[in-house]
Protein backbone atom coordinates (compact mmCIF):
# COMPACT_ATOMS: atom_id res chain seq x y z
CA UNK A 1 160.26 126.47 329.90
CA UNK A 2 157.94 125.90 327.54
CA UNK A 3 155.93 128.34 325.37
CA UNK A 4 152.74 127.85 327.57
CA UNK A 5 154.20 128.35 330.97
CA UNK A 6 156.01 131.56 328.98
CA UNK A 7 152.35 132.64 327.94
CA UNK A 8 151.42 131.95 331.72
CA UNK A 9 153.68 134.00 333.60
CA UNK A 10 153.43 137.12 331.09
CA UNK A 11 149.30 137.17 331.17
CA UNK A 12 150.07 136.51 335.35
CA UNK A 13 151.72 140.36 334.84
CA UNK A 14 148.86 141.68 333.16
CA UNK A 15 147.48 144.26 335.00
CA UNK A 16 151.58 145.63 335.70
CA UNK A 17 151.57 145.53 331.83
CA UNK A 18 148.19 147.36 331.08
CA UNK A 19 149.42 150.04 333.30
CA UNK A 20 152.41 151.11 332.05
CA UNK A 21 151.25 150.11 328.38
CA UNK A 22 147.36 152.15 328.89
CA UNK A 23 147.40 153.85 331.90
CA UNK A 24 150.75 156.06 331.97
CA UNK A 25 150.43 157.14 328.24
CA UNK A 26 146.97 158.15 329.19
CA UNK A 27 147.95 159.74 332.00
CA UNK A 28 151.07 161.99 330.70
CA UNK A 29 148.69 163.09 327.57
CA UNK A 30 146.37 164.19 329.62
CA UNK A 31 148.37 165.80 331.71
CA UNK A 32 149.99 167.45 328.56
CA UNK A 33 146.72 168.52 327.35
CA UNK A 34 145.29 170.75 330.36
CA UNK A 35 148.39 171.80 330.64
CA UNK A 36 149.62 170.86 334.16
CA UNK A 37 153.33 169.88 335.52
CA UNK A 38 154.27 166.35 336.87
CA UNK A 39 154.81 166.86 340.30
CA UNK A 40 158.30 166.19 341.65
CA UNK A 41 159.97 167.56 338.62
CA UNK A 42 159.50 164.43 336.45
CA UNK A 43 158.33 165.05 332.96
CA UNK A 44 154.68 163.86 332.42
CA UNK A 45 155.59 160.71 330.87
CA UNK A 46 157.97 159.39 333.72
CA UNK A 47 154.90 160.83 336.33
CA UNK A 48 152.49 158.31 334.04
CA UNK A 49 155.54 155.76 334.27
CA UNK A 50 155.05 155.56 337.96
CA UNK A 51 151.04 156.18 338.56
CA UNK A 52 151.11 153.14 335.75
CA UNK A 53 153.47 151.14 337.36
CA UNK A 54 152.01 151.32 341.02
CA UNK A 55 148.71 151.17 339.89
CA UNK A 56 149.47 147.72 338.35
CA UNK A 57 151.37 146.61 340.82
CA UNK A 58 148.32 147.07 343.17
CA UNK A 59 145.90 145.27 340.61
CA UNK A 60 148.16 142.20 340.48
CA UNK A 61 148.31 142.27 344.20
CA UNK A 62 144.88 142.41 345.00
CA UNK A 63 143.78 140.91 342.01
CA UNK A 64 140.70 143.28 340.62
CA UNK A 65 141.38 146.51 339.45
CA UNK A 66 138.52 148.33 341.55
């Protein structure tokens, strides 16, 4: 594989990567900062983990965030 098709398939991931890079540290601070518990018993930064990671996940899938 060359470094172009490498660049390819990681941009393809974008939105999965955006989520748990943005969207879950986002997430688990703000959580932290009014306060409130992760449901399930996770901390707020493995709650973020998984809002990131699903939200992303349904981005790629669809394609468009909104």
């Amino acid at each position: 594989m060359d470094v172009a098709g490498f660049m390819k398939g990681l941009f393809a991931w974008g939105p999965v990567w955006f989520g748990l890079g943005f969207v879950a540290p986002v997430l688990a601070q703000s959580l932290d900062a009014v306060a409130l518990d992760a449901p399930l018993g996770l901390s707020s930064l493995q709650f973020g983990l998984v809002v990131g990671l699903v939200l992303g996940c349904v981005a790629r899938w669809r394609g468009r965030w909104v």
